[in-house]
Protein backbone atom coordinates (compact mmCIF):
# COMPACT_ATOMS: atom_id res chain seq x y z
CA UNK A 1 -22.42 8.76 48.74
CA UNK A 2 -24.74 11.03 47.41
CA UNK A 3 -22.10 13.00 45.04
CA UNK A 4 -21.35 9.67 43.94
CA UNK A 5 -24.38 9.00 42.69
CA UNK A 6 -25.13 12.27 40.60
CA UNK A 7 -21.97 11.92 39.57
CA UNK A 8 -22.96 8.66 37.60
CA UNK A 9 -26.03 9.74 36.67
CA UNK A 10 -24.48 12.69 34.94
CA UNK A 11 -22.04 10.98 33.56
CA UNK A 12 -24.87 8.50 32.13
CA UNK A 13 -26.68 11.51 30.90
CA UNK A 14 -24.00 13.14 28.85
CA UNK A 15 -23.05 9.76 27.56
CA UNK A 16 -26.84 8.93 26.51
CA UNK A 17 -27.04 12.01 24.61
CA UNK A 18 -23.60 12.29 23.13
CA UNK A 19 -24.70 8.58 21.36
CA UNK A 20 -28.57 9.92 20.22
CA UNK A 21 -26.90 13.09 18.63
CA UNK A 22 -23.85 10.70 16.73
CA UNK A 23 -26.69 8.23 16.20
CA UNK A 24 -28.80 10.65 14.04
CA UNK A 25 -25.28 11.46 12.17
CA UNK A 26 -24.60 7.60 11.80
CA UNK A 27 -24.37 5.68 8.60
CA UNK A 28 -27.39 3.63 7.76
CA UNK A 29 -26.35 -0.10 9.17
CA UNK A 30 -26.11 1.92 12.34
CA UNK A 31 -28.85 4.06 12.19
CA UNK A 32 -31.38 0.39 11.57
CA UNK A 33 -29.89 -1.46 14.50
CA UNK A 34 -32.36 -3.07 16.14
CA UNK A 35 -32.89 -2.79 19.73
CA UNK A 36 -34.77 -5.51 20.71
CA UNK A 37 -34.58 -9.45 20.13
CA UNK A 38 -38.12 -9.07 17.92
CA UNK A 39 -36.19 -6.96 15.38
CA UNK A 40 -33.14 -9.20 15.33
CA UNK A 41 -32.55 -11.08 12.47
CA UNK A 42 -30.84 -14.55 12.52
CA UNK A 43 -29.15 -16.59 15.11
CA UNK A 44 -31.63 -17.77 16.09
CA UNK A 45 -29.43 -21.06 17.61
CA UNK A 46 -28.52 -18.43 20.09
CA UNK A 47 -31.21 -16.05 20.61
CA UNK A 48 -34.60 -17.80 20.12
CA UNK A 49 -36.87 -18.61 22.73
CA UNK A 50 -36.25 -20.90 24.78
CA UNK A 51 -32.15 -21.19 23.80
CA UNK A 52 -29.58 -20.71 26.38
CA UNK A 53 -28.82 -17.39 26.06
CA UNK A 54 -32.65 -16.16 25.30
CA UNK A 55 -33.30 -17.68 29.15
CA UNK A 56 -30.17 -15.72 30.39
CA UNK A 57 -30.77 -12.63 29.48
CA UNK A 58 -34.42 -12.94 30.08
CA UNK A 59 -33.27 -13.80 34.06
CA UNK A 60 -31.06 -10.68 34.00
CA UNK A 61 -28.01 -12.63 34.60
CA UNK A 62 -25.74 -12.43 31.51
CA UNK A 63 -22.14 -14.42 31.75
CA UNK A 64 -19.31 -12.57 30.14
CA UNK A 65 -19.22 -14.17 26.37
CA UNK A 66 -17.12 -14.05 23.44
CA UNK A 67 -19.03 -13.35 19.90
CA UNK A 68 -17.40 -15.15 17.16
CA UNK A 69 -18.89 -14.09 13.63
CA UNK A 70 -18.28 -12.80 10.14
CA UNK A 71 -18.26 -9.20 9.52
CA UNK A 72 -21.89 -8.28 9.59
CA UNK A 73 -23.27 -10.96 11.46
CA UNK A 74 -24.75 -8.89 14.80
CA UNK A 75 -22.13 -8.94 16.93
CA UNK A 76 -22.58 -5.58 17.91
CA UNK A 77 -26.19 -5.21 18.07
CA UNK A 78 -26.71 -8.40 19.88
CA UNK A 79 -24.36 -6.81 23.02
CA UNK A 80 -26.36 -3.85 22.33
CA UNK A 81 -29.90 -5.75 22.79
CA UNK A 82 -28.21 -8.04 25.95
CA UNK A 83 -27.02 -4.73 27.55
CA UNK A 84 -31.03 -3.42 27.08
CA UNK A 85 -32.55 -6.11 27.69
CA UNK A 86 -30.67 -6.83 31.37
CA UNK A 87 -30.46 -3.30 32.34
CA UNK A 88 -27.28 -2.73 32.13
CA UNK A 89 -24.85 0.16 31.53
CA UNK A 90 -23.00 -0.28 28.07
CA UNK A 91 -19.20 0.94 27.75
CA UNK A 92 -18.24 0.49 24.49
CA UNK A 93 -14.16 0.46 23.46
CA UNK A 94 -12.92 -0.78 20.19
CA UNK A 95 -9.69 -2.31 20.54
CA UNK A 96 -8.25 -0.92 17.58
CA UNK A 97 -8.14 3.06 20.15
CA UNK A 98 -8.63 2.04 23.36
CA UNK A 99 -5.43 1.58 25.76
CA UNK A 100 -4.86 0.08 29.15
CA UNK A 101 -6.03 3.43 30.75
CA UNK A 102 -9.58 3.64 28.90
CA UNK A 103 -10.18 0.17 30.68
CA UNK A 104 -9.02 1.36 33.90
CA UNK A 105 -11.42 4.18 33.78
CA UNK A 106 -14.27 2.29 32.51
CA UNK A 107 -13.52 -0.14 35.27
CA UNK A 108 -13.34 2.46 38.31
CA UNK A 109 -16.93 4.03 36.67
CA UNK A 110 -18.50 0.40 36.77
CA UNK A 111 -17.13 -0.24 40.30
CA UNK A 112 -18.69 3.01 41.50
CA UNK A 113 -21.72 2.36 39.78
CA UNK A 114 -22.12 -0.96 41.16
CA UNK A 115 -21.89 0.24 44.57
CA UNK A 116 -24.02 3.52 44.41
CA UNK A 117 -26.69 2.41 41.83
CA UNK A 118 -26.38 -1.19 42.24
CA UNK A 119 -26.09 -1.89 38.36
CA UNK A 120 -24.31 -4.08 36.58
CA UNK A 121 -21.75 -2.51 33.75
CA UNK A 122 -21.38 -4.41 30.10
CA UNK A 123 -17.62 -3.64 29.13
CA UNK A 124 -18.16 -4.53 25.20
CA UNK A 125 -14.34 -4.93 23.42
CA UNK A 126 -15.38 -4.75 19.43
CA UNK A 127 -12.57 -6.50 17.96
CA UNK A 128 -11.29 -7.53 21.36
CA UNK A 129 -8.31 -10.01 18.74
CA UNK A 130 -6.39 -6.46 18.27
CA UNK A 131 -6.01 -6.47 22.68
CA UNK A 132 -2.55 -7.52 23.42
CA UNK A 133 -1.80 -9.50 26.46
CA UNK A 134 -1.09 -6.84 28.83
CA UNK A 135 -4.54 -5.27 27.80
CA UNK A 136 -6.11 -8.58 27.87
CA UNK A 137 -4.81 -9.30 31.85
CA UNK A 138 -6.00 -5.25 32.47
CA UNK A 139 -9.80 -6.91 32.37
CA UNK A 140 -8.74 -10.02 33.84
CA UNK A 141 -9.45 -9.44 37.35
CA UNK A 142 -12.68 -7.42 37.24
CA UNK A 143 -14.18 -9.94 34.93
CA UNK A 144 -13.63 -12.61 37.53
CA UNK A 145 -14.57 -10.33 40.22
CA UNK A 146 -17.71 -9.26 38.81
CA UNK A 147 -16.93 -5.69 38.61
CA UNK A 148 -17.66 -6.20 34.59
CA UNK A 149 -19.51 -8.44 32.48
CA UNK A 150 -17.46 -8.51 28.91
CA UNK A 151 -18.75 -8.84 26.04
CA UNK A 152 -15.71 -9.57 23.63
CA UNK A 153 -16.55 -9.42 19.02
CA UNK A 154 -14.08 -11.20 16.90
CA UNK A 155 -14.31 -12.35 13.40
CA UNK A 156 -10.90 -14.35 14.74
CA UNK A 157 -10.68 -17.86 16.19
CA UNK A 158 -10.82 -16.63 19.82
CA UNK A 159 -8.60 -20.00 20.84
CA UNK A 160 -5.93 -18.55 18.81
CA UNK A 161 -6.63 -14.51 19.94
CA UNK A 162 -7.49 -14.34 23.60
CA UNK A 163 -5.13 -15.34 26.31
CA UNK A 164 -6.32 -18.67 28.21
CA UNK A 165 -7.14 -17.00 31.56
CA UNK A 166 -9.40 -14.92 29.71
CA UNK A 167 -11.11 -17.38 27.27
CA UNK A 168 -11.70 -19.70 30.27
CA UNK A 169 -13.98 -17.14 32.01
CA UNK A 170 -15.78 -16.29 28.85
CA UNK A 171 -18.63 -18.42 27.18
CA UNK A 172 -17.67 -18.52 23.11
CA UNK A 173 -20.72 -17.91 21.25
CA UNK A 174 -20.41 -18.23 17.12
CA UNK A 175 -22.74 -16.08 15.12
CA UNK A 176 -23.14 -17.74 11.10
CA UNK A 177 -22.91 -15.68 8.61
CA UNK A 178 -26.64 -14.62 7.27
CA UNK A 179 -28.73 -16.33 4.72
CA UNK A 180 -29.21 -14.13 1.72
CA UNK A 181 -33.03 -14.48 2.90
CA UNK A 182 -32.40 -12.34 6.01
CA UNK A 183 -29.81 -9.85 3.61
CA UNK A 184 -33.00 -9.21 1.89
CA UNK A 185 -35.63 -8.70 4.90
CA UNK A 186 -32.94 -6.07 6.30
CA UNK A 187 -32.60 -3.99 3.61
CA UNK A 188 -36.89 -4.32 2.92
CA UNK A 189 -37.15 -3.06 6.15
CA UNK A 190 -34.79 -0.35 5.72
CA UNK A 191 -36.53 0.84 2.54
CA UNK A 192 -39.66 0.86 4.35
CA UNK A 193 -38.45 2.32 7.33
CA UNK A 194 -39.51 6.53 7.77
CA UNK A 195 -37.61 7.21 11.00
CA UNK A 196 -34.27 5.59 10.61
CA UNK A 197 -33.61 4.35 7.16
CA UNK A 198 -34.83 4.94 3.70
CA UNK A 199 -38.42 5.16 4.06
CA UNK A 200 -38.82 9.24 3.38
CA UNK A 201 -36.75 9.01 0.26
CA UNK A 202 -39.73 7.62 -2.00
CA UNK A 203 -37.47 4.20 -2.95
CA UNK A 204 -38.59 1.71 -5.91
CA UNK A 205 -35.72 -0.96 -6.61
CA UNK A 206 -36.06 -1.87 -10.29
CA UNK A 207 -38.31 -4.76 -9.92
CA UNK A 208 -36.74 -6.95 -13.56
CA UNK A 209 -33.12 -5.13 -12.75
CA UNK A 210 -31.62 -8.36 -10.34
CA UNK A 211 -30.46 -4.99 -8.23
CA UNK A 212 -30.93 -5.70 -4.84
CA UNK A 213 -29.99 -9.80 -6.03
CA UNK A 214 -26.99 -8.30 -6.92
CA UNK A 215 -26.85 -6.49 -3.78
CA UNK A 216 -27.38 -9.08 -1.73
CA UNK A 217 -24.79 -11.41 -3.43
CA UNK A 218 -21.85 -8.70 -3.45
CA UNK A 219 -22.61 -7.90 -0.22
CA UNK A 220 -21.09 -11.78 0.88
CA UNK A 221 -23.73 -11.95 3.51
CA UNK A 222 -22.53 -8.66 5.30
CA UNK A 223 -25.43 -6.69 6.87
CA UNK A 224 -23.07 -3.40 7.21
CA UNK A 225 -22.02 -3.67 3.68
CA UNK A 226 -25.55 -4.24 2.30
CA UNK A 227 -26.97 -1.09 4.07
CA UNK A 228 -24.24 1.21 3.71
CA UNK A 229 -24.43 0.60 -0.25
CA UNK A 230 -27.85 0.69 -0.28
CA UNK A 231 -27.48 3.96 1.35
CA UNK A 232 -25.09 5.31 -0.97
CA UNK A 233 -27.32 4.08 -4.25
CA UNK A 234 -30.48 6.43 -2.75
CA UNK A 235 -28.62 9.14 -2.15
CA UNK A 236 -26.85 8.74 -5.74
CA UNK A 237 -30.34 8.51 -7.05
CA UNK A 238 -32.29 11.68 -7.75
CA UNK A 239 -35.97 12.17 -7.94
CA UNK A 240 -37.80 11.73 -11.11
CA UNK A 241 -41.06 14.33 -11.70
CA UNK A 242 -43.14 12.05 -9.42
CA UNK A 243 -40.47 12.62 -6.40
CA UNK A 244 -39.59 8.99 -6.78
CA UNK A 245 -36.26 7.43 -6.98
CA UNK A 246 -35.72 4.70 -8.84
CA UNK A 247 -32.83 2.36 -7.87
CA UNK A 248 -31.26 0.47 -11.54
CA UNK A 249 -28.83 -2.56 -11.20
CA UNK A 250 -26.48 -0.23 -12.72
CA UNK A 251 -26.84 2.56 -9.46
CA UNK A 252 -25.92 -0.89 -7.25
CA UNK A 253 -23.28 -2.05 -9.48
CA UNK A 254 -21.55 1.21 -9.07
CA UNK A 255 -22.36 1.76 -5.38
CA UNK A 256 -20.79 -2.24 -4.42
CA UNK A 257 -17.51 -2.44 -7.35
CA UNK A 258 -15.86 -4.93 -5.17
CA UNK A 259 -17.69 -7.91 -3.41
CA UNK A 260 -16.57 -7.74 0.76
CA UNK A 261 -13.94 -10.35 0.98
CA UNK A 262 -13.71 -11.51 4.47
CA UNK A 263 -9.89 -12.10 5.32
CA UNK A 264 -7.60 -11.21 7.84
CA UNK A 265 -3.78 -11.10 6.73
CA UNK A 266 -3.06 -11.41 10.35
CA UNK A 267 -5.64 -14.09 11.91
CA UNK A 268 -7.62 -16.99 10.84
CA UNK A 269 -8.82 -16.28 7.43
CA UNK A 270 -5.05 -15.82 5.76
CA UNK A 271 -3.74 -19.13 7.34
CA UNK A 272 -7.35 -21.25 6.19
CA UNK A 273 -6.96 -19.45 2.76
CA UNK A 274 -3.09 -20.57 2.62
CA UNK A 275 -3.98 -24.07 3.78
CA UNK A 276 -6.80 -24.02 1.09
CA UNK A 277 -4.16 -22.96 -1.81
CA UNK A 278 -1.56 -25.59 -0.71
CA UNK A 279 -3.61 -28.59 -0.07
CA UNK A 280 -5.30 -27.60 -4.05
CA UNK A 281 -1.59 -28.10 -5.81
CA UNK A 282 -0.80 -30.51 -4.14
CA UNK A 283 -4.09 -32.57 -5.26
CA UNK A 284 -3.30 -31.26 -8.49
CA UNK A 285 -6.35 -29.37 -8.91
CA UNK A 286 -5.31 -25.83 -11.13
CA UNK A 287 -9.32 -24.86 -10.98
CA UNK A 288 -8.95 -24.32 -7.22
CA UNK A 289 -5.69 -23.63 -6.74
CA UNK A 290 -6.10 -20.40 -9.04
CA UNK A 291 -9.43 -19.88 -7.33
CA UNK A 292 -7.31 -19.66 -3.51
CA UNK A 293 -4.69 -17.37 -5.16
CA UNK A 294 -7.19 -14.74 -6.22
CA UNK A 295 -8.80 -15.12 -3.36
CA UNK A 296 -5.75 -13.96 -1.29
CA UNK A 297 -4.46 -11.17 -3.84
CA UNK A 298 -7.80 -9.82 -4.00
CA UNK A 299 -8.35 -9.40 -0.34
CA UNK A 300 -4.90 -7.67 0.08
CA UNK A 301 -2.79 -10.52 0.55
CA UNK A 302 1.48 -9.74 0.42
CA UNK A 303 1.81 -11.37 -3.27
CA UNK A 304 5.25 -12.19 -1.98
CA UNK A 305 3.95 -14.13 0.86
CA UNK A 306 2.02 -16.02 -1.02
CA UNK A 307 5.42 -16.42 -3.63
CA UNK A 308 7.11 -17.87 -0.84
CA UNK A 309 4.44 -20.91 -0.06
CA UNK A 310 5.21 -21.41 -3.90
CA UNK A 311 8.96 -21.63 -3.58
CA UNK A 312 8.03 -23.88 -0.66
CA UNK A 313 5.33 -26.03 -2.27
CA UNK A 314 7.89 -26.75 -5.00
CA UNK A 315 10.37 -28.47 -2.93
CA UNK A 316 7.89 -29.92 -0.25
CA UNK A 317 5.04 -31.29 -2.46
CA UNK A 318 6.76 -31.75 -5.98
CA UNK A 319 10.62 -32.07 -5.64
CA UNK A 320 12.31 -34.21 -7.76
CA UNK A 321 9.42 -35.47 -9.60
CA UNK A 322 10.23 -32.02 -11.59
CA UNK A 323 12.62 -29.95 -10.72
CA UNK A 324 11.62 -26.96 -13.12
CA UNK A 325 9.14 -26.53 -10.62
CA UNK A 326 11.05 -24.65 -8.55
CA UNK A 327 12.98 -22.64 -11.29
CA UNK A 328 9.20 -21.78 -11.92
CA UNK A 329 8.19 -20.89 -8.84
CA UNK A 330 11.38 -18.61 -8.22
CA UNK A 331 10.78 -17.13 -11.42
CA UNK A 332 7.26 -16.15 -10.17
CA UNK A 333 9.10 -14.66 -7.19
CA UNK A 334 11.14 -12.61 -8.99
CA UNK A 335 8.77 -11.36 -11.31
CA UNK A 336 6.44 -9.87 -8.89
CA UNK A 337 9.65 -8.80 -7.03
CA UNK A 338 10.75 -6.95 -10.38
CA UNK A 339 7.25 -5.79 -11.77
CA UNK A 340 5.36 -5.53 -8.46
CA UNK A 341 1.30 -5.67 -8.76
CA UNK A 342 -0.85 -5.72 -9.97
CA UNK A 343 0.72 -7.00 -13.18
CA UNK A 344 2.43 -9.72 -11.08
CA UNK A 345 -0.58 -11.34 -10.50
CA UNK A 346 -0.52 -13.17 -13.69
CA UNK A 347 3.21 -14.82 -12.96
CA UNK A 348 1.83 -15.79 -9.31
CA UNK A 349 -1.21 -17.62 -11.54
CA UNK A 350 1.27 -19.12 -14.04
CA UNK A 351 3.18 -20.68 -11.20
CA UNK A 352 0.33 -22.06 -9.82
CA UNK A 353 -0.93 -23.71 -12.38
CA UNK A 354 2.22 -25.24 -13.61
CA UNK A 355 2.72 -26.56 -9.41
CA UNK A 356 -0.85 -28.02 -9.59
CA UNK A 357 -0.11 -29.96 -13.19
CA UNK A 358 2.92 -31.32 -12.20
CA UNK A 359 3.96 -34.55 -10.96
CA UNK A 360 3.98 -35.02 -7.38
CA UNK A 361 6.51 -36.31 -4.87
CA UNK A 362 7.12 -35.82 -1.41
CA UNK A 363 10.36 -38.09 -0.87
CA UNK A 364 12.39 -35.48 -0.82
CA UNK A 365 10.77 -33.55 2.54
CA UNK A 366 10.30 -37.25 3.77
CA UNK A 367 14.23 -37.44 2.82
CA UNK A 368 15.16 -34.52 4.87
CA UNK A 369 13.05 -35.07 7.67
CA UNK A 370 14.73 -38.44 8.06
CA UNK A 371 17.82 -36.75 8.29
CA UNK A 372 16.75 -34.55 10.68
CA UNK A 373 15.56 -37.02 13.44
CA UNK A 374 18.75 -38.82 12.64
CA UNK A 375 21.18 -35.92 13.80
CA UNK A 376 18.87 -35.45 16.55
CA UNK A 377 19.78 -38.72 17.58
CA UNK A 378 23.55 -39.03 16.45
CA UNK A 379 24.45 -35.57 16.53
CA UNK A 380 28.50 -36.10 16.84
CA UNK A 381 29.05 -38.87 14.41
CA UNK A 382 32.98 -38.35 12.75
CA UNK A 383 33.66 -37.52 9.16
CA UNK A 384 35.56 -40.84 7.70
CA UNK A 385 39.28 -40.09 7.16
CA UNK A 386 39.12 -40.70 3.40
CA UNK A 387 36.39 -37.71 3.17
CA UNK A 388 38.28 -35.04 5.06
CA UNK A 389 40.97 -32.69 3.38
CA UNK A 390 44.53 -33.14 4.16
CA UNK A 391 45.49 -29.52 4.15
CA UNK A 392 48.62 -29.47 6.41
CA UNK A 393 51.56 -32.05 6.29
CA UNK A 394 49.99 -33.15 9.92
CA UNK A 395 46.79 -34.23 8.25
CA UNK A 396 48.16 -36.37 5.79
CA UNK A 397 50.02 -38.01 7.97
CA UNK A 398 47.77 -38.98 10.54
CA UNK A 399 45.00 -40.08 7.53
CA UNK A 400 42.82 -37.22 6.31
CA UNK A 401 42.34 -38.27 2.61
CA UNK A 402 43.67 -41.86 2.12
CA UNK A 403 41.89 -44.47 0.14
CA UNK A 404 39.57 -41.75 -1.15
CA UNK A 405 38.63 -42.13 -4.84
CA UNK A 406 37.71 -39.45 -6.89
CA UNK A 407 35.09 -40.26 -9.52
CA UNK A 408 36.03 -38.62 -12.06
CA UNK A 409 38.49 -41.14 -12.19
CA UNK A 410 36.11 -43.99 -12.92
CA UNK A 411 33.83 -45.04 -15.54
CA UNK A 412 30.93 -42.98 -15.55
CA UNK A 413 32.15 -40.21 -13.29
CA UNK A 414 31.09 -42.75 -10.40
CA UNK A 415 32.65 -45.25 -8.54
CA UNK A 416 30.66 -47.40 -5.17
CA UNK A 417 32.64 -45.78 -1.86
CA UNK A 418 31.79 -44.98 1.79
CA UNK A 419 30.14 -41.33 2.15
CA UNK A 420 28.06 -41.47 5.52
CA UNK A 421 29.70 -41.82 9.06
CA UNK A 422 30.62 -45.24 10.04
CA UNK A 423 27.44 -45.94 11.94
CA UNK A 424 25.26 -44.99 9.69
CA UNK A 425 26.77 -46.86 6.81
CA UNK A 426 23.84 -48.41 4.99
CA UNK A 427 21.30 -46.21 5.89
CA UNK A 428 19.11 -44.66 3.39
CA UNK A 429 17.25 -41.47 3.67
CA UNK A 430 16.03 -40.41 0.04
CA UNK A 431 13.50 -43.16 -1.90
CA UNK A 432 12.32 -41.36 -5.27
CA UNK A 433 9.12 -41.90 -6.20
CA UNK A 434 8.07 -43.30 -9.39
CA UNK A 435 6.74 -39.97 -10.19
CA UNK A 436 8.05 -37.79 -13.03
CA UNK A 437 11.65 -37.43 -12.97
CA UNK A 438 12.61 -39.29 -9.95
CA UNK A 439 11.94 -42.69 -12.52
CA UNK A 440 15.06 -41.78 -14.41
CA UNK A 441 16.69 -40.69 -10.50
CA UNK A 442 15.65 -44.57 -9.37
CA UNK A 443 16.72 -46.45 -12.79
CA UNK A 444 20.23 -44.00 -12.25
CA UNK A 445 20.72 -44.96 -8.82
CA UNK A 446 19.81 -48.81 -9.21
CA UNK A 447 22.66 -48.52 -11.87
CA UNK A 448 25.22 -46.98 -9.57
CA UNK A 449 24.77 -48.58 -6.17
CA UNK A 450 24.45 -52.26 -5.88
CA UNK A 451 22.19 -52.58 -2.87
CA UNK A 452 19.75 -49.61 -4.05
CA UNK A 453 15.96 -50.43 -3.06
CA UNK A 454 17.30 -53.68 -1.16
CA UNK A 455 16.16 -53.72 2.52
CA UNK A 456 19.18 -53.73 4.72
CA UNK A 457 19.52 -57.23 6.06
CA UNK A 458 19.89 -57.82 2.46
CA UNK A 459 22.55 -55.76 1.29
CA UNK A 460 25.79 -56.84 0.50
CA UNK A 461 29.50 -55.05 0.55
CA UNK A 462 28.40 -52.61 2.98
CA UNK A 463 28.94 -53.75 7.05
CA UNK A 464 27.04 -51.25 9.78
């Protein structure tokens, strides 16, 4: 038992002094983490006295919890602070490296450390949305147990990114994204700070220069971002005469080109975003809709995904109230097919605005789904005779293609026959709008079939 024990502690001590020498190395958001709840800024639903989780960790007994938050929001340093503040020995994996055997080693350490030095082991997953289900069910087991208290981080819906089993052992705690208030008393503090940030580099931040407003803003409420650019600004910045450096709105413009967009092409963010740019065309709004398409193309999005939800939108939302609006949308398609991006952006935009200023109709997906609950129902109904091509002797003979009329025949290319199965005779699927185009569809149709519009028990000619 004794080898068992130096063992861990040796292991511990290696581990402790592998993370002091790579935190002295670390970038700046790492090197001001706090590490205790009285440096932690925000949450405070979660971690202010008297909350929930304040009491828990204040007992020593932490539950295995999911943190839910933005980029930036703490996740991290909170598990950090809960694995301090309880005692507890930290393992930290990111998903994104680890594999099914880094877990099972982490797991035999906290089982032997459990039983030799009777603590408690804090398995923290950062991005635990990129586990698959097989590494998932690998921590299963020894969560339930007790052999490990996780602490999962996801910017993701964890409902949508962590298998059931798991989720139901797991308390889900959401982090908000910080108030541009705390951005600002983070980054003070890291100015100010001499042993881990800024605080030995002499920093004055243009007081009439909006620079750290600017920060703050481009930094879309992301600690990490804020600091790092911050960081990168100093060092950018040499010392006037006096040894100071002075930080311009111009040093901050250069060191944050491009705001942090959160989005995920693979979780939450893409399919709100899509959601967002679909439900904006289709309540006509081209402010919005070209807001949610830069959105997407500027966070990385596949520009010929987001082609495709035009193609769709066109037929789904718009149909035959104008049917350019698909030739537009597939012209979009091809475009950035042809020209690729980022010059494509501007046919994506043009299609866009032309599906969010045109007139709007859904009868034709309403149409179609009709259709499809009815062959759900009536899968097997028989082509009439007088619709199906005699193309042997046999065929004609026994029916296929009598008493059909062909209407180019009649006046107006049109003449008033049976086309639907005998028991459905009557039925009708597609009812244009009075949107757009369809009005000249319904004044067309009212002109060719007698009982158009009429509700069946009031339609003549036609028997079910």
């Amino acid at each position: 038992m004794g080898s068992k024990i130096r063992r861990c502690i040796m292991t511990d001590m290696f581990e402790q002094e592998a993370e002091e020498l790579k935190q002295k190395e670390a970038p700046l958001a790492t090197r001001m983490r706090p590490a205790t709840f009285s440096d932690f800024v925000g949450q405070k639903h979660l971690i202010g006295p008297g909350r929930v989780l304040r009491k828990a960790i204040e007992t020593g007994k932490i539950p295995s919890v999911i943190l839910w938050g933005p980029p930036g929001s703490g996740k991290t340093t909170l598990a950090y602070i809960i694995a301090d503040a309880t005692e507890s020995h930290f393992s930290p994996v990111s998903a994104v490296s680890a594999g099914v055997a880094d877990l099972r080693r982490i797991i035999d350490e906290a089982n032997e450390r459990r039983q030799t030095l009777h603590q408690q082991t804090i398995l923290f997953i950062d991005e635990i949305h990129r586990f698959n289900k097989a590494q998932q069910d690998a921590v299963l087991p020894f969560v339930e147990d007790g052999t490990i208290t996780l602490i999962g981080a996801t910017t993701e819906n964890p409902s949508f990114e962590v298998i059931a089993p798991l989720l139901s052992r797991c308390q889900v705690l959401t982090l908000n994204p910080l108030t541009d208030d705390e951005i600002r008393l983070i980054t003070m503090r890291a100015l100010k700070d001499t042993i881990r940030g800024l605080g030995t580099f002499n920093i004055e931040i243009e007081p009439d220069s909006d620079a750290l407003s600017h920060l703050i803003t481009m930094s879309n409420n992301d600690a990490r971002v804020a600091l790092n650019a911050l960081e990168m600004a100093a060092l950018a910045t040499p010392p006037d005469t006096n040894g100071k450096r002075r930080i311009s709105l111009a040093t901050i413009e250069d060191a944050v080109q491009h705001r942090a967009l959160r989005y995920d092409k693979g979780g939450e963010q893409h399919y709100d975003t899509i959601s967002a740019l679909h439900k904006s065309l289709r309540g006509s709004d081209p402010d919005a809709s070209l807001y949610w398409l830069a959105r997407m193309l500027e966070a990385g999005e596949d520009p010929l995904y987001i082609a495709r939800r035009l193609v769709r939108f066109a037929s789904e939302d718009i149909g035959m109230a104008d049917p350019q609006a698909l030739v537009i949308a597939m012209a979009a398609q091809q475009a950035v097919h042809f020209i690729g991006m980022p010059e494509g952006n501007l046919a994506l935009a043009q299609a866009a605005v032309y599906l969010a200023t045109a007139p709007k109709s859904n009868s034709l997906y309403q149409a179609y789904s009709k259709v499809q609950e009815e062959i759900k129902q009536s899968p097997a109904e028989s082509i009439p005779l007088h619709l199906r091509n005699p193309v042997t002797p046999l065929m004609k003979e026994t029916g296929y293609g009598q008493g059909y009329k062909y209407a180019h025949d009649y006046p107006e290319h049109f003449v008033e026959q049976q086309n639907l199965p005998d028991s459905l005779q009557g039925k009708h699927y597609y009812a244009p709008s009075d949107q757009g185009y369809e009005k000249t569809i319904i004044a067309r149709l009212k002109a060719w079939w007698h009982d158009f519009g009429k509700p069946p028990e009031a339609k003549g000619g036609r028997e079910d």
